[in-house]
C-alpha atoms as a PDB file:
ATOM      1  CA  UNK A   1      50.938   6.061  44.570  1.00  0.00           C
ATOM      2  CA  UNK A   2      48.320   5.880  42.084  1.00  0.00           C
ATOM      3  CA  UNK A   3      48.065   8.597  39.170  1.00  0.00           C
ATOM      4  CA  UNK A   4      46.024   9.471  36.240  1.00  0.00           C
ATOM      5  CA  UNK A   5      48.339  10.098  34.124  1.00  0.00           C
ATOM      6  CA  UNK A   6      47.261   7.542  31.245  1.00  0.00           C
ATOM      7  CA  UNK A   7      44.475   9.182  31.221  1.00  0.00           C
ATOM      8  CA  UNK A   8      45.476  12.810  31.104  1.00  0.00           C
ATOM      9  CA  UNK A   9      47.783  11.596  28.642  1.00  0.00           C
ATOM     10  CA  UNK A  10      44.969  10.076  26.197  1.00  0.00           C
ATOM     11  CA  UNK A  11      42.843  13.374  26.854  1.00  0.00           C
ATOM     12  CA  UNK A  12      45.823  15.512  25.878  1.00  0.00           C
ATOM     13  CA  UNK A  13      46.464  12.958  22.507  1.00  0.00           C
ATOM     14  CA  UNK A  14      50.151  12.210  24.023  1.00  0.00           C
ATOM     15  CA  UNK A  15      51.618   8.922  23.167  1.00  0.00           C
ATOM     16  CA  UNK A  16      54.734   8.205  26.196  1.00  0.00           C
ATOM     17  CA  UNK A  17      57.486   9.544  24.073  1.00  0.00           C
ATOM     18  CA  UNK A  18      55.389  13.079  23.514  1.00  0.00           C
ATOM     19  CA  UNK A  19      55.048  13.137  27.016  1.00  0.00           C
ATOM     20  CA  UNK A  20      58.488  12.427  28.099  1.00  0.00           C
ATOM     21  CA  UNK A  21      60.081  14.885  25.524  1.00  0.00           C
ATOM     22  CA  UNK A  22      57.993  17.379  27.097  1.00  0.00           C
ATOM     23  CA  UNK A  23      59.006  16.626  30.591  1.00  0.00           C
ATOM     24  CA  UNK A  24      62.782  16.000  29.844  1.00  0.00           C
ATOM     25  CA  UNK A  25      62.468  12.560  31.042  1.00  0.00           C
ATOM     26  CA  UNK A  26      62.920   8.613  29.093  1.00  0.00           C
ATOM     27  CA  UNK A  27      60.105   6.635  27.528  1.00  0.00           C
ATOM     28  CA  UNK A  28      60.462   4.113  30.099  1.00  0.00           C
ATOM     29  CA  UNK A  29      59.933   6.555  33.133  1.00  0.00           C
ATOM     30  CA  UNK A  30      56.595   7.902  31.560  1.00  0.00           C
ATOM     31  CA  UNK A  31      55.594   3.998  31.942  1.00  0.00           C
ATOM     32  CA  UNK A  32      56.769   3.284  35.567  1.00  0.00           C
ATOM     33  CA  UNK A  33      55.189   6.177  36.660  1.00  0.00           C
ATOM     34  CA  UNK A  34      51.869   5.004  34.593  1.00  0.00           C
ATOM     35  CA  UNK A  35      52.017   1.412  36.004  1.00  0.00           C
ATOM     36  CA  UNK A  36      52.640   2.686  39.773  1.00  0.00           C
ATOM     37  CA  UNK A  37      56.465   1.510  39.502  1.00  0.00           C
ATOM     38  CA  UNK A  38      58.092   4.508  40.130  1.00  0.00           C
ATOM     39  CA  UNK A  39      56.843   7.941  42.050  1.00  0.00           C
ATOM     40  CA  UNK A  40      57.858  10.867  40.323  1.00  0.00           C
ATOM     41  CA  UNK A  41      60.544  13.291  41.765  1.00  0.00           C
ATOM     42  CA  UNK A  42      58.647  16.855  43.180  1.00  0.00           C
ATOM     43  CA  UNK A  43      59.519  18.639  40.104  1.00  0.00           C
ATOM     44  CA  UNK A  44      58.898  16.318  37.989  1.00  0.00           C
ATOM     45  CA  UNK A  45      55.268  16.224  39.709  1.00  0.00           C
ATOM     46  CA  UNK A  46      54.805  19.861  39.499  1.00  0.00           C
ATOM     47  CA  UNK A  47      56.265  19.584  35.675  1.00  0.00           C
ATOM     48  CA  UNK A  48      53.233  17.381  35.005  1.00  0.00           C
ATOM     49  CA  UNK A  49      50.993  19.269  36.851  1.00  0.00           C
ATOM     50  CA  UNK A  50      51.747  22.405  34.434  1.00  0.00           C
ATOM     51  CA  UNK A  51      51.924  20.789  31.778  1.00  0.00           C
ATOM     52  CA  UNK A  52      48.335  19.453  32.351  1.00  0.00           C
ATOM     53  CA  UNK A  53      47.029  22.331  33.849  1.00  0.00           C
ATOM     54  CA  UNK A  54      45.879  20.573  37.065  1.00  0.00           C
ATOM     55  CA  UNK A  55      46.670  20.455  40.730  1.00  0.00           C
ATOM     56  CA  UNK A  56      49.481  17.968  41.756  1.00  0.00           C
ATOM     57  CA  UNK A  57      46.418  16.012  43.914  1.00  0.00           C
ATOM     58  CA  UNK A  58      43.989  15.940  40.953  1.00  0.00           C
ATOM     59  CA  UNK A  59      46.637  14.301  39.299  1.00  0.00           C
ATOM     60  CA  UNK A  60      48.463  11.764  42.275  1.00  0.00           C
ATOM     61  CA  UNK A  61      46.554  10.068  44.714  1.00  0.00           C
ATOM     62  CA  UNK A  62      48.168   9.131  47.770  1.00  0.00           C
ATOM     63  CA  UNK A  63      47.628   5.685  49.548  1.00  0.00           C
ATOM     64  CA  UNK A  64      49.754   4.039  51.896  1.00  0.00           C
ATOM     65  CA  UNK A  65      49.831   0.062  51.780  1.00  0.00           C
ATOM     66  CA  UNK A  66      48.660  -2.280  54.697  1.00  0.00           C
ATOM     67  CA  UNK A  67      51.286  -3.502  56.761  1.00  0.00           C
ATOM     68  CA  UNK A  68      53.737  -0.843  55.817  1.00  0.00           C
ATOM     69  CA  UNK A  69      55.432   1.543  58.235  1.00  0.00           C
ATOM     70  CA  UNK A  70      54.159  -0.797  61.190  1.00  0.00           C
END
């Protein structure tokens, strides 16, 4: 799933650790999530999308991979 959370980060002047303080989460999850690694939990997802003041979709974008679930 690709995000734009880098971005909202930048726009918001949050380095990874401001971010994941916020959210209750590590360092190291802020950057899997960033790099596509690892999808976020639902609440964590609606945590972000709070936090950022956007819609969970303006902030996830959905794809699914060709060849999978085939």
């Amino acid at each position: 799933m690709k995000n734009r959370i880098k971005i909202l980060r930048a726009e918001h002047d949050l380095t990874q650790a401001d971010l994941a303080e916020k959210l209750e989460v590590s360092r190291q999850t802020i950057n899997a999530i960033e790099k596509g690694k690892f999808d976020p939990s639902l609440p964590l997802a609606f945590k972000m999308a709070s936090l950022f003041q956007k819609k969970i979709e303006e902030i996830f974008h959905f794809y699914e991979e060709k060849g999978k679930n085939q």
